[in-house]
N, C-alpha and C. Protein backbone atom coordinates (compact mmCIF):
# COMPACT_ATOMS: atom_id res chain seq x y z
N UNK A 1 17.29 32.85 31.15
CA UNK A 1 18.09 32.69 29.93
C UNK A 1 17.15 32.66 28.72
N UNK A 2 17.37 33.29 27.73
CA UNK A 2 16.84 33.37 26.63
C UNK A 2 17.71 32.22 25.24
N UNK A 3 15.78 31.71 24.93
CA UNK A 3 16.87 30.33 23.80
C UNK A 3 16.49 31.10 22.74
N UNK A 4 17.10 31.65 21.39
CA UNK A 4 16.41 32.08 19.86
C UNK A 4 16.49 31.37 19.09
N UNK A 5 15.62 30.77 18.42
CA UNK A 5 15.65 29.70 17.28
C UNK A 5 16.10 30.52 15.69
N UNK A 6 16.37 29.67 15.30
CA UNK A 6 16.39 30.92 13.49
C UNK A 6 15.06 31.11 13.28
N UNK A 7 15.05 31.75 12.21
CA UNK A 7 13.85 32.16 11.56
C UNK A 7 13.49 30.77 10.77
N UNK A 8 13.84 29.60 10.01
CA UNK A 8 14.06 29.03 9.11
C UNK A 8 12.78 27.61 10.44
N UNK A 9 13.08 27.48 11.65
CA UNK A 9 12.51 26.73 12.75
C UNK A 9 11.74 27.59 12.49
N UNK A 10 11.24 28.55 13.05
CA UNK A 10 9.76 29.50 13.28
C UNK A 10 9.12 29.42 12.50
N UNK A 11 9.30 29.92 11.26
CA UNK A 11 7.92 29.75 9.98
C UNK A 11 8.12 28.15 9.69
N UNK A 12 8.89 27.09 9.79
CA UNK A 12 8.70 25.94 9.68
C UNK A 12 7.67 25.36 10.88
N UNK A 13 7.53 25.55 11.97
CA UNK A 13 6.36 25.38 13.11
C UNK A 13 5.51 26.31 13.01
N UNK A 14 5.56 27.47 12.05
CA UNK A 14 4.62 28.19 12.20
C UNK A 14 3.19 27.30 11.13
N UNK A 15 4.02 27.02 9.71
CA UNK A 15 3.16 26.37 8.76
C UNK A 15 3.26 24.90 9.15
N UNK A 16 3.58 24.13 10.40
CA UNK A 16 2.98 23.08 10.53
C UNK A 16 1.57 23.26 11.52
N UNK A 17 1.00 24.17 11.62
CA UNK A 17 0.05 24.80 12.91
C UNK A 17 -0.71 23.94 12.47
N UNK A 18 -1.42 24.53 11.15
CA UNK A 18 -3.00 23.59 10.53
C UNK A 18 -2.73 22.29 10.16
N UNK A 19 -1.71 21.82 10.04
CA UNK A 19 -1.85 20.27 9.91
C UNK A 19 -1.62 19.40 11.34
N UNK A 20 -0.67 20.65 12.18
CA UNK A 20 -0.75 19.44 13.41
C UNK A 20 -2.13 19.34 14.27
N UNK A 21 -2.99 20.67 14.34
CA UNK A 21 -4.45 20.75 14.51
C UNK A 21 -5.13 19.79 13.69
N UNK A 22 -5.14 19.39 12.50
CA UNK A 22 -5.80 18.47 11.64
C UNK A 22 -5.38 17.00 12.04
N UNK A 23 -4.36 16.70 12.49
CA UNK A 23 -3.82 15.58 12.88
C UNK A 23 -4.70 15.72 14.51
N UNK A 24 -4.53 16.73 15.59
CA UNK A 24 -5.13 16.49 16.43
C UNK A 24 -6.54 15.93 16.62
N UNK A 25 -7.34 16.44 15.68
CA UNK A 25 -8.54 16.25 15.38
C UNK A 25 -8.80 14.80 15.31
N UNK A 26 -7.70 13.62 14.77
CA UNK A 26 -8.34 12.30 14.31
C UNK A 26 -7.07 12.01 15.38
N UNK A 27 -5.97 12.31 15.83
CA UNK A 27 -5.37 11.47 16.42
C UNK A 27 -5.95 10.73 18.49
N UNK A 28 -5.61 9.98 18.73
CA UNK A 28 -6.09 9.33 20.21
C UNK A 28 -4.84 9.52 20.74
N UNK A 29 -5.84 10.80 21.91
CA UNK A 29 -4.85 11.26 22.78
C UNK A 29 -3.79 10.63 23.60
N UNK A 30 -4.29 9.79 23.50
CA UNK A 30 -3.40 8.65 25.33
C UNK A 30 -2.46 8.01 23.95
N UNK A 31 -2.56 7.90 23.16
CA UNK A 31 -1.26 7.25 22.43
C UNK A 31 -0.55 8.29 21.60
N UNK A 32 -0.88 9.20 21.16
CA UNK A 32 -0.50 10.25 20.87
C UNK A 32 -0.27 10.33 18.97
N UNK A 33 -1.28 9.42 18.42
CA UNK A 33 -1.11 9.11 17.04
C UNK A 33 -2.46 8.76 16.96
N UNK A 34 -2.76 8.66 14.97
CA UNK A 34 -4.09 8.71 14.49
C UNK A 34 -3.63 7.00 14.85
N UNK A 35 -5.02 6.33 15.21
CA UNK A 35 -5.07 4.60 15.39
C UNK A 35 -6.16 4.27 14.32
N UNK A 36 -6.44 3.36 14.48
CA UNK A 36 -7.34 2.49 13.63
C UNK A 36 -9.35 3.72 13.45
N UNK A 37 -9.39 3.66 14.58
CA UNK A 37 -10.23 4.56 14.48
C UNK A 37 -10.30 6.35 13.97
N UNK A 38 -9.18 6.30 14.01
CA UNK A 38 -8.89 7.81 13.40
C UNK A 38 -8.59 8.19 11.96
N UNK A 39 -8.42 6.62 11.50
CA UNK A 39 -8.18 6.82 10.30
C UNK A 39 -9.29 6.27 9.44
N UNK A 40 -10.11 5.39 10.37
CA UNK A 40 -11.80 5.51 9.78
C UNK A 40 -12.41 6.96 9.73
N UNK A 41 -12.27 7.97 10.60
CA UNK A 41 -12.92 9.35 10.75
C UNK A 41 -12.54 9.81 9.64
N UNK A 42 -11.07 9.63 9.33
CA UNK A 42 -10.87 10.43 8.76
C UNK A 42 -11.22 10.15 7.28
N UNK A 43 -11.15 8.68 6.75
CA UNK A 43 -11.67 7.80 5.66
C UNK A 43 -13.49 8.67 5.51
N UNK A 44 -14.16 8.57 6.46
CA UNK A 44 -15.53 9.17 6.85
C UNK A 44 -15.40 10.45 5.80
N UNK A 45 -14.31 11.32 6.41
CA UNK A 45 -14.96 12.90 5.99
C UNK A 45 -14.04 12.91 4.98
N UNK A 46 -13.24 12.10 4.38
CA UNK A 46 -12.66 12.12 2.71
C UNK A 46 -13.67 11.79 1.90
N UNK A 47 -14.61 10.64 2.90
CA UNK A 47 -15.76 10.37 1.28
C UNK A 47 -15.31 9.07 0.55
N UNK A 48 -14.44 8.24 0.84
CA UNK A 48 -13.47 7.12 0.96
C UNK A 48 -13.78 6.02 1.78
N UNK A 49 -13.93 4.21 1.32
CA UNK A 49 -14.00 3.75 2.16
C UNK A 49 -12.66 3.45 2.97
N UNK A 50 -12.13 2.83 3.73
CA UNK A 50 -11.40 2.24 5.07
C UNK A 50 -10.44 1.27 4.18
N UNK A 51 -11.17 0.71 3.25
CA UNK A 51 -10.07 -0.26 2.38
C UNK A 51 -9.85 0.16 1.28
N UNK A 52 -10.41 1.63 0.69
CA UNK A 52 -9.84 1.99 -0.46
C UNK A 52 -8.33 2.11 -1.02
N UNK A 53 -8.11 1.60 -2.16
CA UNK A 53 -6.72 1.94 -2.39
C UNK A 53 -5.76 3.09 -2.10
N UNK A 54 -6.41 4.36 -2.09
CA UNK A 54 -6.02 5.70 -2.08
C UNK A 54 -5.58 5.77 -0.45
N UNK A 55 -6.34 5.07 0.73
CA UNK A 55 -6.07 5.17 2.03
C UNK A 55 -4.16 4.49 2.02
N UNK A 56 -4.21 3.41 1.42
CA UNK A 56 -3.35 2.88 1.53
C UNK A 56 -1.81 3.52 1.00
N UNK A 57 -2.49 4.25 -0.29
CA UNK A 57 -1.73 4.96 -0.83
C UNK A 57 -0.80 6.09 0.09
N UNK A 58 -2.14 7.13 0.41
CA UNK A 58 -1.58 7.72 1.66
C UNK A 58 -0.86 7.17 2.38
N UNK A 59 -0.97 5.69 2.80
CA UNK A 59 0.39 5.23 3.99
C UNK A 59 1.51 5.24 3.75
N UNK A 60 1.82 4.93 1.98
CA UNK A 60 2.71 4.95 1.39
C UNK A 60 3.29 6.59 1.30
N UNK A 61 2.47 7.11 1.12
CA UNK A 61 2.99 8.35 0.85
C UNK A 61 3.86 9.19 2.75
N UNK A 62 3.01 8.78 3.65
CA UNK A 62 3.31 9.01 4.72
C UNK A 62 4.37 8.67 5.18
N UNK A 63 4.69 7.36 4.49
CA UNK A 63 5.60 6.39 4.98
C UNK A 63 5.48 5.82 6.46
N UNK A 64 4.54 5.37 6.29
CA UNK A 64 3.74 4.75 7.60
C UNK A 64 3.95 3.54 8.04
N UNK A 65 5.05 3.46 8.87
CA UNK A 65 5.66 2.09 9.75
C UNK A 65 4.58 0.62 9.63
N UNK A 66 3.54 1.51 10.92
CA UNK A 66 2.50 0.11 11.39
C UNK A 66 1.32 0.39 10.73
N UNK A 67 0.82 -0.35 10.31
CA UNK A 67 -0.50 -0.75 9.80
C UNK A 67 -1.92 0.03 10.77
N UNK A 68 -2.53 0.67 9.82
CA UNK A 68 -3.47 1.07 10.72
C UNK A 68 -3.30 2.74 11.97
N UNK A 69 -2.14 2.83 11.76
CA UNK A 69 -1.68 4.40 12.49
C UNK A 69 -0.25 5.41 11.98
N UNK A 70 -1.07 6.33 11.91
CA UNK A 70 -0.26 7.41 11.43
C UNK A 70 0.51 7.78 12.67
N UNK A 71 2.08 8.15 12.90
CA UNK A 71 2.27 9.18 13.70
C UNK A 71 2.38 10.19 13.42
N UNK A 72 2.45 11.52 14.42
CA UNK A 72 2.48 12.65 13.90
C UNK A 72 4.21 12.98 12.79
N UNK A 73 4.73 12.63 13.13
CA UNK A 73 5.67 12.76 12.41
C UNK A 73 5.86 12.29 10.99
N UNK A 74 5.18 10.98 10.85
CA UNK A 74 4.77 11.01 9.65
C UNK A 74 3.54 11.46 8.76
N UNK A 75 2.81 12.27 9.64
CA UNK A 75 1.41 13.28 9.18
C UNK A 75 2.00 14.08 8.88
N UNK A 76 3.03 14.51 9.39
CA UNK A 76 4.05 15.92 9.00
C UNK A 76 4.53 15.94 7.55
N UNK A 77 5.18 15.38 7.78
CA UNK A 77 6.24 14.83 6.37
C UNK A 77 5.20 14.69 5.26
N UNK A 78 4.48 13.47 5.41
CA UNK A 78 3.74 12.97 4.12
C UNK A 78 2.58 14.31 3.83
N UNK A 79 1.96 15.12 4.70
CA UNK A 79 0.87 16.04 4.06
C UNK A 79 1.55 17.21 3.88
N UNK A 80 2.76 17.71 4.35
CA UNK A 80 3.98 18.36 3.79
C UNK A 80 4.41 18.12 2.17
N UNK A 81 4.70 16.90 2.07
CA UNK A 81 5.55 16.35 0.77
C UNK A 81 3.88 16.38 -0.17
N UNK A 82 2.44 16.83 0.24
CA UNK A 82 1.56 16.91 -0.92
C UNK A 82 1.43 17.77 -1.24
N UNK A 83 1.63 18.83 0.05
CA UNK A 83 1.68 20.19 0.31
C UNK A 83 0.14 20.78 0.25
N UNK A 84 -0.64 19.89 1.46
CA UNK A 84 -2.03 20.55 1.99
C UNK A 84 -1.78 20.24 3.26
N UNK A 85 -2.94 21.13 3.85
CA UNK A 85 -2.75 21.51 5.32
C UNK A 85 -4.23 21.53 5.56
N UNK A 86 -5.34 20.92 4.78
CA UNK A 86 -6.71 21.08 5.28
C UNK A 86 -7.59 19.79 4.77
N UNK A 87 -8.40 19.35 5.60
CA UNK A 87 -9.11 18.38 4.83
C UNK A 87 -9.90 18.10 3.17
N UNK A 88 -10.34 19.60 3.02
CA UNK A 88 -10.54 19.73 1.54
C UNK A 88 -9.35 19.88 0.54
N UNK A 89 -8.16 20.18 1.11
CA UNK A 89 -6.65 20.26 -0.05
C UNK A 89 -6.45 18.21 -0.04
N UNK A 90 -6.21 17.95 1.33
CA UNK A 90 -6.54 16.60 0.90
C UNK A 90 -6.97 15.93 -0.05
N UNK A 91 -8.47 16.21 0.44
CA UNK A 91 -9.37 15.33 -0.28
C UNK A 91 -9.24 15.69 -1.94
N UNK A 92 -8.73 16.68 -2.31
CA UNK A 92 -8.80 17.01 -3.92
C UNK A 92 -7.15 16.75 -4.30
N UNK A 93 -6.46 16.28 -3.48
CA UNK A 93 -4.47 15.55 -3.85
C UNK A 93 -4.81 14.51 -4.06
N UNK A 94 -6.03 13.41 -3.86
CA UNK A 94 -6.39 12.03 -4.01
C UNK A 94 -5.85 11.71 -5.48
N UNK A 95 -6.53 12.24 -6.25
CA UNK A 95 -6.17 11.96 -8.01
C UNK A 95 -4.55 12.26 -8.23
N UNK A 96 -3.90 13.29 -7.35
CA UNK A 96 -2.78 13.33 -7.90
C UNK A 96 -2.01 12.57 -7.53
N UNK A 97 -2.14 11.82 -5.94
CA UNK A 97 -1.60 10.97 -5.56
C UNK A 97 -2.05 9.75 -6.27
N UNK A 98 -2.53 9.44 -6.90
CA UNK A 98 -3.16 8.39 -7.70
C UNK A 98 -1.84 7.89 -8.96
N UNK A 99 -2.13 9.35 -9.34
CA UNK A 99 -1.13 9.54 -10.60
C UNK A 99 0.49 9.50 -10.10
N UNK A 100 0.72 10.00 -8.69
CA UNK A 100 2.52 9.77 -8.18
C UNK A 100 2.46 8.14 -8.16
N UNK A 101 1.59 7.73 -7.45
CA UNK A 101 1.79 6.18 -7.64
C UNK A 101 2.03 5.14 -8.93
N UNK A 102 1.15 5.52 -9.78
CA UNK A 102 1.34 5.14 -10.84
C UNK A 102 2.24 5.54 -11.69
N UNK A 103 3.00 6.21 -11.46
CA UNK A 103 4.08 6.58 -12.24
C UNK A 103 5.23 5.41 -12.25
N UNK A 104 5.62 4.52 -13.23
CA UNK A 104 6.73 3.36 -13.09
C UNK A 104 7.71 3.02 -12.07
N UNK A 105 8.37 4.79 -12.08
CA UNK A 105 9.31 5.16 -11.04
C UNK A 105 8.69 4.84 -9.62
N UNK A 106 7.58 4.97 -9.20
CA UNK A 106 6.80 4.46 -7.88
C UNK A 106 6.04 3.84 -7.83
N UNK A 107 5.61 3.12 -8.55
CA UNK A 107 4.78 2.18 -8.64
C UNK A 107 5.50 0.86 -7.98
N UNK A 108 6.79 0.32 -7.94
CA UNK A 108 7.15 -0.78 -7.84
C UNK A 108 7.41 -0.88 -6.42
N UNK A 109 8.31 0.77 -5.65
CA UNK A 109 8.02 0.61 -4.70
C UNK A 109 6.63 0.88 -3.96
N UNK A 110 5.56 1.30 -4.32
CA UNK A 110 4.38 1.19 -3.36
C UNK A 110 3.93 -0.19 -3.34
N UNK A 111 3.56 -0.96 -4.72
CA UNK A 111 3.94 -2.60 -5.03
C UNK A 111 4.33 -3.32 -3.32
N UNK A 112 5.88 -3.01 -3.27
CA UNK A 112 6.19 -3.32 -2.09
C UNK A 112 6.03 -3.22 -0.95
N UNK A 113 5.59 -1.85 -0.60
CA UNK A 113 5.35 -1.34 0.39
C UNK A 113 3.92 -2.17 1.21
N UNK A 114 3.43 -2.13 0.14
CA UNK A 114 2.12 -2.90 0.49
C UNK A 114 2.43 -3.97 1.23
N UNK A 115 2.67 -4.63 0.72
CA UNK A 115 3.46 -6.22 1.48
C UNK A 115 3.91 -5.86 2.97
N UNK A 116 5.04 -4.89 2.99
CA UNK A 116 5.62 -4.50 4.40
C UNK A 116 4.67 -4.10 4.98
N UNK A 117 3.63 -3.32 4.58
CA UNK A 117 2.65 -2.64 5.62
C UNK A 117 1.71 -3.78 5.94
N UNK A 118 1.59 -5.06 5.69
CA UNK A 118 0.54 -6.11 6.14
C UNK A 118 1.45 -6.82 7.12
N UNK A 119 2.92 -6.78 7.08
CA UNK A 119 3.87 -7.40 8.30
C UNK A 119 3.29 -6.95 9.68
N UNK A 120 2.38 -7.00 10.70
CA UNK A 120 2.08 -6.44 11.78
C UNK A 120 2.89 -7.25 12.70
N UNK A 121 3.15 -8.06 12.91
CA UNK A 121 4.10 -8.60 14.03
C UNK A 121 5.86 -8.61 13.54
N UNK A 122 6.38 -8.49 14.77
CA UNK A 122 7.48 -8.00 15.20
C UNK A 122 8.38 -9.47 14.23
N UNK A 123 9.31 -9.08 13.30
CA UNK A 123 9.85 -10.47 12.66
C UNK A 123 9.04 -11.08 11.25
N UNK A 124 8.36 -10.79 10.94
CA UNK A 124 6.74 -11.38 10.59
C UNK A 124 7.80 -11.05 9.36
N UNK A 125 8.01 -12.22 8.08
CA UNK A 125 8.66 -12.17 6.84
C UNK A 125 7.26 -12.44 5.85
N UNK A 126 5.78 -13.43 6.06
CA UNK A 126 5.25 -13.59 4.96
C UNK A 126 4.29 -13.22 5.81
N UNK A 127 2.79 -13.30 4.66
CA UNK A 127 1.69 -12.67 5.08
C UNK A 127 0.71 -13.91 4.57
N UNK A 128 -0.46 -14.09 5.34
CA UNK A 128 -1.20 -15.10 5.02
C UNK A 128 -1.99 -15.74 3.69
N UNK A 129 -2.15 -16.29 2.87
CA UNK A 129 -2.79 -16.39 1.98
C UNK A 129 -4.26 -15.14 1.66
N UNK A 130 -4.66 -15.60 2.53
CA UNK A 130 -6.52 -14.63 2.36
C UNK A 130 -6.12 -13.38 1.87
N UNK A 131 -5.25 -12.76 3.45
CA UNK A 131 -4.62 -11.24 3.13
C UNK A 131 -4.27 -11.07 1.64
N UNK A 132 -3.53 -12.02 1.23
CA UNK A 132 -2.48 -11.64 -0.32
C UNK A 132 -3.82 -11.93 -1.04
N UNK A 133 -5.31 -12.13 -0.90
CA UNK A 133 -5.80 -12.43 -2.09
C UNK A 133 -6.44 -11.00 -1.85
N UNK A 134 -6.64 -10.52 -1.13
CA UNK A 134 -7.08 -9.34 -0.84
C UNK A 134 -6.42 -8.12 -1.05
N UNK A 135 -5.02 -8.20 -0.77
CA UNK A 135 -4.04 -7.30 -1.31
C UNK A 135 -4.05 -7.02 -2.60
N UNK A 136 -3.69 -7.99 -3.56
CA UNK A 136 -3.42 -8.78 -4.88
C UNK A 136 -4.89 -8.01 -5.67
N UNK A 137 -6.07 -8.14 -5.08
CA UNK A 137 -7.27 -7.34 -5.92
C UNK A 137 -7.32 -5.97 -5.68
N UNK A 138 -6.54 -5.56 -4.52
CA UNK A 138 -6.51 -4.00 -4.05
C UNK A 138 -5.69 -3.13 -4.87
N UNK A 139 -4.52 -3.95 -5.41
CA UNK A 139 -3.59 -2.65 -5.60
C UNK A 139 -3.11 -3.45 -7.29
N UNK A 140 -3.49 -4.67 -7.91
CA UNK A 140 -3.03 -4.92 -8.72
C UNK A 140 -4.66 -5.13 -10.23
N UNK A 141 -5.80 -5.06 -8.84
CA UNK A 141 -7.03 -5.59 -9.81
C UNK A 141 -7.42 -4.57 -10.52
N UNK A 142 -7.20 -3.31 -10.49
CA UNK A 142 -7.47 -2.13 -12.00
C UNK A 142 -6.76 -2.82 -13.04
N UNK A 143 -5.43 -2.97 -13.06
CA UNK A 143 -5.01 -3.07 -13.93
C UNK A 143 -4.67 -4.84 -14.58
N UNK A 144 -4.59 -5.56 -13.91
CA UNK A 144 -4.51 -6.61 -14.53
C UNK A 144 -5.43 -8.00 -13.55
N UNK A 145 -6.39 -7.17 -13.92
CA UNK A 145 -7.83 -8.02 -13.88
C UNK A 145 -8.28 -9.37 -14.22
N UNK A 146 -8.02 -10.08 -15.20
CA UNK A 146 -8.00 -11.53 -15.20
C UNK A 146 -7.09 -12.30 -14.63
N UNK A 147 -5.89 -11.73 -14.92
CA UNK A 147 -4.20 -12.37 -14.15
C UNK A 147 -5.17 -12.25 -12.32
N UNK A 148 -5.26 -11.46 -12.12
CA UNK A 148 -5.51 -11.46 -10.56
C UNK A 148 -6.56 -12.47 -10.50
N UNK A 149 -7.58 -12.34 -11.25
CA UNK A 149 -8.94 -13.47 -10.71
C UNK A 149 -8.35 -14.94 -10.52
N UNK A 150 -7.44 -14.83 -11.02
CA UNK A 150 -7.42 -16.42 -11.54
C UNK A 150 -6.20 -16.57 -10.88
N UNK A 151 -5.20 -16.10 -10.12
CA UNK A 151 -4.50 -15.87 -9.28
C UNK A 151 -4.83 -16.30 -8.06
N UNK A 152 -5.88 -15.33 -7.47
CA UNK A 152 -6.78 -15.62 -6.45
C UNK A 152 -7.36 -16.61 -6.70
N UNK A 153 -8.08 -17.34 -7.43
CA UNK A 153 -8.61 -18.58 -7.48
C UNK A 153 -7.67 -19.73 -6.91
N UNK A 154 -6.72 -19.90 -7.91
CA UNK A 154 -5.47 -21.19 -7.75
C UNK A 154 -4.82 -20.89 -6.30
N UNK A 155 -4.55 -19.64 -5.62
CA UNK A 155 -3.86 -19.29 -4.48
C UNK A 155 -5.26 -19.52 -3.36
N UNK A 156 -6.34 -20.22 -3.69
CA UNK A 156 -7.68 -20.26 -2.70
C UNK A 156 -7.47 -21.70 -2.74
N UNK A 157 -7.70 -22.19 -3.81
CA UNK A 157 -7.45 -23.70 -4.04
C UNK A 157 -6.51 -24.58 -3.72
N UNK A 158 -5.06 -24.19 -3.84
CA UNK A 158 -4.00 -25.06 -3.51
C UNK A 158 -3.66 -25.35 -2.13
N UNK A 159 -2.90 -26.18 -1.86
CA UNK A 159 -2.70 -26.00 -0.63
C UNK A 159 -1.06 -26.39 0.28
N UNK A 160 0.09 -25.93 -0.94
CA UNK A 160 0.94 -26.17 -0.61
C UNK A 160 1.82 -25.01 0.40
N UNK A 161 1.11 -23.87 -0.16
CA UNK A 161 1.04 -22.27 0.41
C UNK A 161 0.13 -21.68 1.79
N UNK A 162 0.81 -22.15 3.04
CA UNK A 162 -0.10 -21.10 3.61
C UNK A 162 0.12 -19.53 3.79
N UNK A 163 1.20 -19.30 3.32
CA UNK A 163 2.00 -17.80 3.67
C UNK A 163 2.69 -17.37 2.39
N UNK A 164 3.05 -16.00 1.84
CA UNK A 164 3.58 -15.82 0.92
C UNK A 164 4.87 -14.29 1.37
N UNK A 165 5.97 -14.76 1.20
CA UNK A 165 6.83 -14.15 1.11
C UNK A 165 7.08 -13.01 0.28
N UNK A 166 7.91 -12.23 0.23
CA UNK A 166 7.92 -10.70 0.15
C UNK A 166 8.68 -11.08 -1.73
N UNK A 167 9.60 -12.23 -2.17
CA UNK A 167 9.84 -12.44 -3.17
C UNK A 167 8.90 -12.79 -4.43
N UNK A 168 7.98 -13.71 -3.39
CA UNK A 168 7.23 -14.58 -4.00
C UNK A 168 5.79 -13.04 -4.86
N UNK A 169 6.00 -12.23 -3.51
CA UNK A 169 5.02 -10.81 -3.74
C UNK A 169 5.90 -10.21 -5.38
N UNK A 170 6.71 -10.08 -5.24
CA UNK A 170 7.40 -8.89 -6.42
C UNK A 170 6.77 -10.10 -7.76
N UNK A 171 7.45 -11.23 -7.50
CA UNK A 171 6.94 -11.96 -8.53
C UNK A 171 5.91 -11.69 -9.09
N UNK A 172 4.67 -11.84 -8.26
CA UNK A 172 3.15 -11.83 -9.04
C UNK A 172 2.97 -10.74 -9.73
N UNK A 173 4.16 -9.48 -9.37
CA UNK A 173 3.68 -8.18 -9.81
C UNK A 173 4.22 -8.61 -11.78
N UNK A 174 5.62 -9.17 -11.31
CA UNK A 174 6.62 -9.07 -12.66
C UNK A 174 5.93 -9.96 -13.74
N UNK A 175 4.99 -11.17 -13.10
CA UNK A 175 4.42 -11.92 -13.81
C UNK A 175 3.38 -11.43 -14.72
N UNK A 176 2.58 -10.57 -14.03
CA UNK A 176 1.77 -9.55 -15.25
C UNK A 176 1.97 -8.92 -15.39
N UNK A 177 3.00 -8.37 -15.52
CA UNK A 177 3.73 -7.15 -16.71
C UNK A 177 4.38 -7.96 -18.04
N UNK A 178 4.78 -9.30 -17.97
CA UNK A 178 5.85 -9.53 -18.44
C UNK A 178 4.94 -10.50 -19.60
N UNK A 179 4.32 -11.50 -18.80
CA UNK A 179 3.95 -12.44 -19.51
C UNK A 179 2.87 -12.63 -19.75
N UNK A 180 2.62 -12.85 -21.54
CA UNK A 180 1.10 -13.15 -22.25
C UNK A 180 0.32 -13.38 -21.60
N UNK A 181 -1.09 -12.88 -21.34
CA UNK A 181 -2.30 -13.60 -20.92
C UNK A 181 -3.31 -13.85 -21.70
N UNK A 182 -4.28 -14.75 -22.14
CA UNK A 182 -3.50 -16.05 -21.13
C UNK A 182 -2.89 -17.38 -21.74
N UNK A 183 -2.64 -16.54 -22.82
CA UNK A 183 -1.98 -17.99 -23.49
C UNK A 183 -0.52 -18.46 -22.62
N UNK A 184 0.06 -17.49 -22.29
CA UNK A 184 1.10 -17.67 -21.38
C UNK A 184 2.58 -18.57 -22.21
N UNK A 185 2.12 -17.81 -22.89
CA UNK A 185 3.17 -18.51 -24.43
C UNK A 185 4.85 -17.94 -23.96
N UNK A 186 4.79 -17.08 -23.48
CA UNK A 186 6.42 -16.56 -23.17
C UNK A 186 6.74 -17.27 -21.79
N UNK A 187 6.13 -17.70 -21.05
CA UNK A 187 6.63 -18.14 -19.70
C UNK A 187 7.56 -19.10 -19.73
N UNK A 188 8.72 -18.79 -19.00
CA UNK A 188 9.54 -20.12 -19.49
C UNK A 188 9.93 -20.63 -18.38
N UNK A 189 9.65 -21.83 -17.41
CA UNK A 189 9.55 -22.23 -16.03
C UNK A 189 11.60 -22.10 -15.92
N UNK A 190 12.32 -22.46 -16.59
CA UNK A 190 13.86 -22.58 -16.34
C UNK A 190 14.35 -21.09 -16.12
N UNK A 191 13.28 -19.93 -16.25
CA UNK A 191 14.00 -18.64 -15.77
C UNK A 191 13.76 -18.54 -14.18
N UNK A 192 14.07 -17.91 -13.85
CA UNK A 192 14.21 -17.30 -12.46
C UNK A 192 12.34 -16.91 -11.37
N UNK A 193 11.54 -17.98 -12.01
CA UNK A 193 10.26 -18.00 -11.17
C UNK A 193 10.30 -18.77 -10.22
N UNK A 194 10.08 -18.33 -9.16
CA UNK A 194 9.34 -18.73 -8.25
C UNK A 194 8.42 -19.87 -8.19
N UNK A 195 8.47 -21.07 -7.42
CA UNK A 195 8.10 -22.63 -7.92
C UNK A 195 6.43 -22.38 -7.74
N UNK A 196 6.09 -21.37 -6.67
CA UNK A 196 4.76 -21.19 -6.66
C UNK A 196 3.84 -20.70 -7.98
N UNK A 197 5.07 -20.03 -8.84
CA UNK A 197 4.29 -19.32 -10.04
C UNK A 197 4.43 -20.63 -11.16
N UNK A 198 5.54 -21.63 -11.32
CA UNK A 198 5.57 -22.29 -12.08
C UNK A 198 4.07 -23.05 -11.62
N UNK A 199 4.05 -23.91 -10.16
CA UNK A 199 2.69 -24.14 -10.31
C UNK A 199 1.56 -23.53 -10.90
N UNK A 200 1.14 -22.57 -10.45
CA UNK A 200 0.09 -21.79 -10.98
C UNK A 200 0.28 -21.40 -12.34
N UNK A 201 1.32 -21.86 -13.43
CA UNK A 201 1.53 -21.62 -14.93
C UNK A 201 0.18 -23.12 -15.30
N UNK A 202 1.01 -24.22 -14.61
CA UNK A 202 0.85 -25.77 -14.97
C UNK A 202 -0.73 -25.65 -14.38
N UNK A 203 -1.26 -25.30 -13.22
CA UNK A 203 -2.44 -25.19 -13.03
C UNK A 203 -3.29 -24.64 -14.36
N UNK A 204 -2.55 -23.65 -14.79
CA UNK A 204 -3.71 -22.86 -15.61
C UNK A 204 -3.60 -23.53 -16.89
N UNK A 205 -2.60 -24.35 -17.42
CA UNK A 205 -2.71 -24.75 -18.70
C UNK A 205 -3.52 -26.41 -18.59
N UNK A 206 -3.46 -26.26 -17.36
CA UNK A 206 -4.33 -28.16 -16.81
C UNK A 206 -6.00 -27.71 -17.27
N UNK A 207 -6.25 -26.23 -16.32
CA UNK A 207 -7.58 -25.58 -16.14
C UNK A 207 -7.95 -25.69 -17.66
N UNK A 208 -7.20 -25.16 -18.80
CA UNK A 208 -7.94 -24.70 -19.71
C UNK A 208 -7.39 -25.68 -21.42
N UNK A 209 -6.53 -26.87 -20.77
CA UNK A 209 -6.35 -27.86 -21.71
C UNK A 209 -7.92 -28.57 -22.49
């Protein structure tokens, strides 16, 4: 029996050839996806470290479930949706993917995404302190650089927090967009913050009374 696909399937598997070969290249065979190590190789021949923002970015862009592995299906999609098929088209989409992220419209969800992609266990709603101070300088310290230092400081110091929730995350983002630094003259604890941020208001006006 003869099966015929359309034409529309054929040149669609035809132009996934060089990326699913490129995916073969870093993915581990016995699981059948790029793992932790494949996405160091591949970090390697971008010229990129392992914790650069841009890696992460890519996950976002991939839309990458678990932390640390690509599947092929989402190697598909996401180096599809940049529209390269080779390690050097890659490596030169970095800046533009830079710029999709930063665009307002996506910025808030990659913001988030971040958070979900540090959930590694099954249920897992908050993420540990250390992680979020590490997150928090990864994807928020270009741009609002003192708010974060001093963020990370009070979130090292306190100790009412061992975990931070996915609300408590959007917060820190809305908090430096919104409000003066560092006089912190607009903050008004009776709006809708988060008791962790009102602390860390009262911390900082104790710090620098």
């Amino acid at each position: 029996m003869l099966f015929f696909f359309p034409i529309s399937v054929k040149v669609k598997t035809k132009g996934m050839g060089k990326i699913d070969r490129m995916f073969d290249s870093y993915a581990n065979s016995s699981l059948g996806m790029i793992d932790p190590d494949g996405i160091e190789a591949l970090c390697s021949d971008l010229g990129v470290d392992y914790t650069d923002v841009r890696i992460l970015m890519l996950a976002w862009k991939l839309k990458a479930e678990k932390q640390g592995y690509f599947t092929q299906d989402e190697w598909r999609t996401g180096l599809k949706s940049l529209g390269v098929d080779s390690l050097s088209k890659l490596k030169k989409s970095l800046p533009e993917l830079e710029n999709e992220v930063g665009k307002p419209s996506n910025y808030e969800d990659f913001y988030s995404y971040a958070f979900r992609y540090c959930l590694t266990e099954e249920k897992q709603k908050s993420v540990d302190i250390e992680s979020i101070c590490e997150l928090l300088n990864l994807v928020l310290g270009d741009q609002f650089r003192p708010q974060v230092d001093l963020l990370i400081e009070y979130l090292k110091v306190q100790s009412d927090y061992k975990v931070i929730n996915l609300d408590q995350w959007i917060n820190f983002l809305r908090f430096c967009k919104e409000i003066s630094f560092s006089d912190l003259e607009n903050y008004d604890a009776t709006q809708a913050w988060p008791l962790i941020l009102d602390n860390f208001v009262e911390w900082m006006r104790e710090k620098h009374s």
